[in-house]
C-alpha atoms as a PDB file:
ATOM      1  CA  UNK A   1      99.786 135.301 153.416  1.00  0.00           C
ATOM      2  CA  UNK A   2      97.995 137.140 150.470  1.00  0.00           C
ATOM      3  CA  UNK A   3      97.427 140.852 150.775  1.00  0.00           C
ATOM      4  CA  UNK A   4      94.102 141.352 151.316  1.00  0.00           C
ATOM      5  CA  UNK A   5      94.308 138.701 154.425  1.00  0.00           C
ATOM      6  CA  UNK A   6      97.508 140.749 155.696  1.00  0.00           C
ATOM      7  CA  UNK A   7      94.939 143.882 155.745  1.00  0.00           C
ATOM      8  CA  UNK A   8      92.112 141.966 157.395  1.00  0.00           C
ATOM      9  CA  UNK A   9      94.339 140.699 160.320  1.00  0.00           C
ATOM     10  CA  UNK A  10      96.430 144.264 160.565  1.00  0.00           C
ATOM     11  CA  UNK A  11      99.625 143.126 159.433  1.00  0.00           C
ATOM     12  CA  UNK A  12      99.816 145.550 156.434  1.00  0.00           C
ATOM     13  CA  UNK A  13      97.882 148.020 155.322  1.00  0.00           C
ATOM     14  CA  UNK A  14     100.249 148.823 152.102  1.00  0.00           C
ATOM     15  CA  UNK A  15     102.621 146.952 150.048  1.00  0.00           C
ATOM     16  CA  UNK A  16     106.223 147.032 151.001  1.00  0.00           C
ATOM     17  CA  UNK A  17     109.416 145.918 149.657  1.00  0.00           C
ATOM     18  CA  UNK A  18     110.619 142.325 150.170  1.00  0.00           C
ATOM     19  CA  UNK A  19     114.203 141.451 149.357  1.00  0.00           C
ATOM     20  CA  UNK A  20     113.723 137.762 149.090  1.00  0.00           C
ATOM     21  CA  UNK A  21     110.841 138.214 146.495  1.00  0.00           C
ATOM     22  CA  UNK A  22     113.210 140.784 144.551  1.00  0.00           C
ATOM     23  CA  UNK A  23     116.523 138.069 144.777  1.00  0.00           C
ATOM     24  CA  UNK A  24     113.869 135.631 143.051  1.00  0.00           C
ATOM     25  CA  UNK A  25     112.259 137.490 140.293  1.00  0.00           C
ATOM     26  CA  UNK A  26     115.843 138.452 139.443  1.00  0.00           C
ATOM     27  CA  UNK A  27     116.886 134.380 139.062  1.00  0.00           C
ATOM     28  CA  UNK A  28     113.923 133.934 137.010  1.00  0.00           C
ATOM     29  CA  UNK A  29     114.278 136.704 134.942  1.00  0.00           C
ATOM     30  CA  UNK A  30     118.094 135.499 134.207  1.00  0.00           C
ATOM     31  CA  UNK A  31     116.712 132.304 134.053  1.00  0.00           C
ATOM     32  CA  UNK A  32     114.573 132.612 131.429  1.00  0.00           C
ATOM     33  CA  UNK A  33     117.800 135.015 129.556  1.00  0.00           C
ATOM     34  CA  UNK A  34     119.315 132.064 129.687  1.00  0.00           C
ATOM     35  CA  UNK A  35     117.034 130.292 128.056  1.00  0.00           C
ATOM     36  CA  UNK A  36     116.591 132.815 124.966  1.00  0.00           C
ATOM     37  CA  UNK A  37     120.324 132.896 124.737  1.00  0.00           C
ATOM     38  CA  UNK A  38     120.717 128.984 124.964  1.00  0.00           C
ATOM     39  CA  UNK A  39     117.908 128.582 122.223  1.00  0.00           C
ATOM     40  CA  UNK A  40     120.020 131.415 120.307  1.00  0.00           C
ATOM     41  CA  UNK A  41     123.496 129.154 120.403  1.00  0.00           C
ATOM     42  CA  UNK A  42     121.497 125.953 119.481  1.00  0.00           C
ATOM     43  CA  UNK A  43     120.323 127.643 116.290  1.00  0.00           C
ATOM     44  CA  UNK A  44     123.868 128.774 115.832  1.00  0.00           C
ATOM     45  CA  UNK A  45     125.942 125.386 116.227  1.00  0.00           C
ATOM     46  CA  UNK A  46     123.408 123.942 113.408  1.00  0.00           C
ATOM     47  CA  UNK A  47     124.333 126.145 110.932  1.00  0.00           C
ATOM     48  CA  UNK A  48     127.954 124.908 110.973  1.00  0.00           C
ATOM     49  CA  UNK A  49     129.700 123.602 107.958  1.00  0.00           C
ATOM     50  CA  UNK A  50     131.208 121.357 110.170  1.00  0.00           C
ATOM     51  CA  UNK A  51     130.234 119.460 113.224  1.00  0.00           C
ATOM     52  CA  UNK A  52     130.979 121.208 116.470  1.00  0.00           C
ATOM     53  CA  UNK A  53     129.960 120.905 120.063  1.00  0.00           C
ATOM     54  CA  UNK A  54     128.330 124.723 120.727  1.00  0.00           C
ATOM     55  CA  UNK A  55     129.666 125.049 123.720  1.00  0.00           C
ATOM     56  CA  UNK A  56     133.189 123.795 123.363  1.00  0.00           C
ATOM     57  CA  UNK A  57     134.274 124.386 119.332  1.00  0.00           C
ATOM     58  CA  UNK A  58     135.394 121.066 119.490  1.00  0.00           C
ATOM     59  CA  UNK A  59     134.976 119.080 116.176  1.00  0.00           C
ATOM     60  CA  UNK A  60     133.586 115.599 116.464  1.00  0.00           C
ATOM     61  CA  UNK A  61     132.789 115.984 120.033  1.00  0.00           C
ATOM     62  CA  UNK A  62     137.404 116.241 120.396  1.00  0.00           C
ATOM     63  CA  UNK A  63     137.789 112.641 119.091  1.00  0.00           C
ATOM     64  CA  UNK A  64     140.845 112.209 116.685  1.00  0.00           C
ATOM     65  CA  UNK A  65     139.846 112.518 113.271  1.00  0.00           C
ATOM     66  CA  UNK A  66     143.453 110.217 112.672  1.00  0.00           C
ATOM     67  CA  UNK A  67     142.533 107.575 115.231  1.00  0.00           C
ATOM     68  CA  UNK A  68     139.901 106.149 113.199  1.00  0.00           C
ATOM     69  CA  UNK A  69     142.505 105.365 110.352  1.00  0.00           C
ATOM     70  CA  UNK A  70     145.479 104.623 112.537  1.00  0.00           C
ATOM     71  CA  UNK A  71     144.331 102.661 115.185  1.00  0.00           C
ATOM     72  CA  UNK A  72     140.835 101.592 114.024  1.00  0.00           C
ATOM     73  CA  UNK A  73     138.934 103.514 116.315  1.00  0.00           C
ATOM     74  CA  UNK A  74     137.384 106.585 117.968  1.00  0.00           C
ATOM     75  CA  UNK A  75     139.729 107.801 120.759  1.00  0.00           C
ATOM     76  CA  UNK A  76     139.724 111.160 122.113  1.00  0.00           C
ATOM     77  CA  UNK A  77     142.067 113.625 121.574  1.00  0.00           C
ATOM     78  CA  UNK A  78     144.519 115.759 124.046  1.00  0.00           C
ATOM     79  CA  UNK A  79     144.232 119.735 124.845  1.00  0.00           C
ATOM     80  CA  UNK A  80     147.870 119.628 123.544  1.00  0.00           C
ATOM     81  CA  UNK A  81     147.501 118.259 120.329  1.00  0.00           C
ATOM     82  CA  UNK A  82     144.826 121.007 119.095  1.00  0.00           C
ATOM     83  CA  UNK A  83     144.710 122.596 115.287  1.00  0.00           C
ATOM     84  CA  UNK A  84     142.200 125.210 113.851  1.00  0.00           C
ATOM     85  CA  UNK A  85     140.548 123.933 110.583  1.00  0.00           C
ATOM     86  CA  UNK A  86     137.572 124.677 108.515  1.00  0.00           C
ATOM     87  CA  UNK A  87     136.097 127.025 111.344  1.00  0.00           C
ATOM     88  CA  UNK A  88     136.481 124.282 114.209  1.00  0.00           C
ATOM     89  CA  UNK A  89     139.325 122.992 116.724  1.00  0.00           C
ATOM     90  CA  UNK A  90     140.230 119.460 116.519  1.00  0.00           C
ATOM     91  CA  UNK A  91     141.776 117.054 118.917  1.00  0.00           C
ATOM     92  CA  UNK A  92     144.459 114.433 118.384  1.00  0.00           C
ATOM     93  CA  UNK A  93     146.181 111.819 120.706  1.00  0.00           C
ATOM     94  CA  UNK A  94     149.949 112.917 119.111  1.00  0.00           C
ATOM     95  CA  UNK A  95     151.660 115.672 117.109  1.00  0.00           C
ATOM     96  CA  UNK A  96     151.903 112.951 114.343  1.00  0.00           C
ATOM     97  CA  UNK A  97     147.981 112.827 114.341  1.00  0.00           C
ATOM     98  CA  UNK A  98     147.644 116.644 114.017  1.00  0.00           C
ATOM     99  CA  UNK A  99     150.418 116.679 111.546  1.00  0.00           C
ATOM    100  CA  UNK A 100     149.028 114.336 109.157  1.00  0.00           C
ATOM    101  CA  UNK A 101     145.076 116.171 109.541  1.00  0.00           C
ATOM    102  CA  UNK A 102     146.956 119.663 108.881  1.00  0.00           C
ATOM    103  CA  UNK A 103     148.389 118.428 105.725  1.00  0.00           C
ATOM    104  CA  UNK A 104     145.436 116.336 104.773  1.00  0.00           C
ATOM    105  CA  UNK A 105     142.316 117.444 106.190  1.00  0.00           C
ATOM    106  CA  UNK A 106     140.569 116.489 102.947  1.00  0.00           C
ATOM    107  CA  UNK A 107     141.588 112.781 103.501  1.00  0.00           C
ATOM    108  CA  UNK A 108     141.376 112.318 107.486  1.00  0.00           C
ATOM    109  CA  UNK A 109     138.326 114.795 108.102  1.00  0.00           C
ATOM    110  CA  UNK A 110     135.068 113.528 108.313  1.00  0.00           C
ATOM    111  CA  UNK A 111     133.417 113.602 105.174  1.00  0.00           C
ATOM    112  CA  UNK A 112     130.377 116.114 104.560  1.00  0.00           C
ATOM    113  CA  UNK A 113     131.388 118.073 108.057  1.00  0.00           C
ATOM    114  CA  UNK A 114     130.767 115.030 110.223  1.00  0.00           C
ATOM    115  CA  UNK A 115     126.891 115.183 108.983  1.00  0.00           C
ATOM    116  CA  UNK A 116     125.193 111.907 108.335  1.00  0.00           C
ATOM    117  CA  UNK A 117     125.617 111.021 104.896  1.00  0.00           C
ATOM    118  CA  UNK A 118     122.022 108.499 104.694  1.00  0.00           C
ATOM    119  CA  UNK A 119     119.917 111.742 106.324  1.00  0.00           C
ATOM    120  CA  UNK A 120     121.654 113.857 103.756  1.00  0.00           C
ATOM    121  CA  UNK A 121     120.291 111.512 100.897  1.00  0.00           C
ATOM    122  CA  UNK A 122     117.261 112.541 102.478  1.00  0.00           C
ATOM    123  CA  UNK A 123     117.895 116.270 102.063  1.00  0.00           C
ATOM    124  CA  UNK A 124     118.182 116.904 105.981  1.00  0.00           C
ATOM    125  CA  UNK A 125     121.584 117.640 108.272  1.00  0.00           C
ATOM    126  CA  UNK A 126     121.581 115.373 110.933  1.00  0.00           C
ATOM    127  CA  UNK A 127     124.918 115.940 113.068  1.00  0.00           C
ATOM    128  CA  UNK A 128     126.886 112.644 113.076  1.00  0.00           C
ATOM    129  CA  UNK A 129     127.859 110.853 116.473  1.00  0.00           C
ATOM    130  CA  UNK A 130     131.635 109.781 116.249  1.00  0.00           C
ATOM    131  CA  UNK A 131     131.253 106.689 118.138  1.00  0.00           C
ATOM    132  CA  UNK A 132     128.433 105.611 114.664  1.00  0.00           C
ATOM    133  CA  UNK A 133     131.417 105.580 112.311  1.00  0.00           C
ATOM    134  CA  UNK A 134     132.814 104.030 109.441  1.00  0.00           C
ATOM    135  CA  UNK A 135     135.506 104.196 106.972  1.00  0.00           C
ATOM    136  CA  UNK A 136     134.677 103.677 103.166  1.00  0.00           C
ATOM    137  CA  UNK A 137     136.842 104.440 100.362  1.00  0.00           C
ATOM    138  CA  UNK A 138     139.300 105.588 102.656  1.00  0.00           C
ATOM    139  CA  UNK A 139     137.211 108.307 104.048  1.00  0.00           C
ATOM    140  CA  UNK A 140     135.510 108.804 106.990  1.00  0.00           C
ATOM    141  CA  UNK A 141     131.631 109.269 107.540  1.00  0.00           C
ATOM    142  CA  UNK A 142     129.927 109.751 110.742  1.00  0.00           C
ATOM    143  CA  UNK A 143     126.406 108.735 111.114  1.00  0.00           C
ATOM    144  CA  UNK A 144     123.585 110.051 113.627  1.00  0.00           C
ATOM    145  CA  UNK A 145     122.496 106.788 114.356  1.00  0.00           C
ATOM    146  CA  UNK A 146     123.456 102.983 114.653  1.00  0.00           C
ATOM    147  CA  UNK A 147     120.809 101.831 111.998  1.00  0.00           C
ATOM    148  CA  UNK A 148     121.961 104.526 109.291  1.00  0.00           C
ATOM    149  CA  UNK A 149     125.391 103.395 109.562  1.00  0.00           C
ATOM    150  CA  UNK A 150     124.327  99.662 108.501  1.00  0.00           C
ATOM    151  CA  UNK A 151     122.152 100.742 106.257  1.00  0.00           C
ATOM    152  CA  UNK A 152     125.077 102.500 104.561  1.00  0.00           C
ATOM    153  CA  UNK A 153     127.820 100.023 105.552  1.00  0.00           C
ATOM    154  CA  UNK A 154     125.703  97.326 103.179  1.00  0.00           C
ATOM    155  CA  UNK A 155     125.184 100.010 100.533  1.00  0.00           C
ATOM    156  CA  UNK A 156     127.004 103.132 100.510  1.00  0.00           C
ATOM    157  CA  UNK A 157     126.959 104.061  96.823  1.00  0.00           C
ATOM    158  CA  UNK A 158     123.032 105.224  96.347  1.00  0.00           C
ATOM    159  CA  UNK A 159     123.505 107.074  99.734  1.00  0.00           C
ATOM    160  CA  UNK A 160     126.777 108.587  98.437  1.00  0.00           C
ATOM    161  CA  UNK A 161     125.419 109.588  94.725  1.00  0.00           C
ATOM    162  CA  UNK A 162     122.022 111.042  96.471  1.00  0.00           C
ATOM    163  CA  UNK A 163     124.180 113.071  99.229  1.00  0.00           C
ATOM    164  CA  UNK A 164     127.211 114.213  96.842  1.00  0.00           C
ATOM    165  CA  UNK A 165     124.112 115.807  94.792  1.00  0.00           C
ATOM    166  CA  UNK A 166     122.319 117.362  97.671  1.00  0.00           C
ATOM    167  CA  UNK A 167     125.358 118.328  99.715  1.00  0.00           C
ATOM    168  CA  UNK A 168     126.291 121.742  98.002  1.00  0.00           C
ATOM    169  CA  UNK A 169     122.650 122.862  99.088  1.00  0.00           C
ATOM    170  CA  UNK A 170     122.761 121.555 101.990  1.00  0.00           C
ATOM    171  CA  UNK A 171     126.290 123.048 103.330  1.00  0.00           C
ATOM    172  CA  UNK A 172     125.106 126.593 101.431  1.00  0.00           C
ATOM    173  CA  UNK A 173     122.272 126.541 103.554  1.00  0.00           C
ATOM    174  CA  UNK A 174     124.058 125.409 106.783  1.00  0.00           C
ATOM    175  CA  UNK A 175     126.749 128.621 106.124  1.00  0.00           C
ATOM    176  CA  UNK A 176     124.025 131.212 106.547  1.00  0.00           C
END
């Protein structure tokens, strides 16, 4: 009932204080905190070198980096097996997995921070998905989508010249 019919009928004749209203404005007003500080951690996890979920650090979404070489492909790493590397955690299925990363993360990381090398031809970072993979010249690339994989799977060197050229940009600008 609005104020000014309160009045008319006698039920009020001055505003008073309603707990139920106050327990509300308070959810909103977090809420919408929330929101600010959400839209605040999305800009963050894009300006990573390297691709990590923003609300778990976890590189590649926790997949094992190894896994894609070893057994062919993307299976998710254990809690156990965890290293720190290039700002990130990673996942592996066995010590041997995390091993071989820590002494070759140059070899068994995703190339160009997990970013899809075809959109960085372009000149934009698009995050790579690791279940759009694939390994050429024994590295691996993750791409953001299924058709940008097979467009690179039938011809990765123009994408790789283009992206080798505009990736020192690019990752300069995704550090700030």
């Amino acid at each position: 009932m609005t104020l000014e019919r309160q009045e008319a009928n006698g039920i009020a004749t001055k505003p008073h204080f309603r707990p139920r209203m106050a327990l509300i404005s308070l959810v909103l007003l977090a809420g919408l905190g929330a929101s600010v500080a959400a839209g605040s951690m999305a800009r963050a996890a894009t300006t990573e070198r390297v691709v990590t979920n923003r609300y778990s650090g976890l590189a590649i979404e926790g997949y094992d980096p190894v896994a894609y070489f070893i057994d062919g492909n993307p299976e998710v790493g254990l809690p156990a097996y965890e290293a720190a590397q290039g700002g990130a955690v990673w996942r592996f299925r066995n010590e041997g997995n995390r091993d071989s990363f820590i002494a070759h993360p140059e070899i068994y990381g995703p190339q160009f921070g997990g970013y899809d090398p075809v959109d960085l031809a372009r000149g934009v970072t698009v995050a790579g998905n690791p279940r759009f993979w694939l390994i050429a010249s024994d590295r691996l690339y993750l791409f953001g989508r299924e058709d940008t994989r097979d467009a690179f799977a039938a011809n990765p060197a123009p994408f790789l010249k283009e992206a080798l050229q505009r990736w020192p940009a690019l990752e300069n600008q995704l550090a700030q």
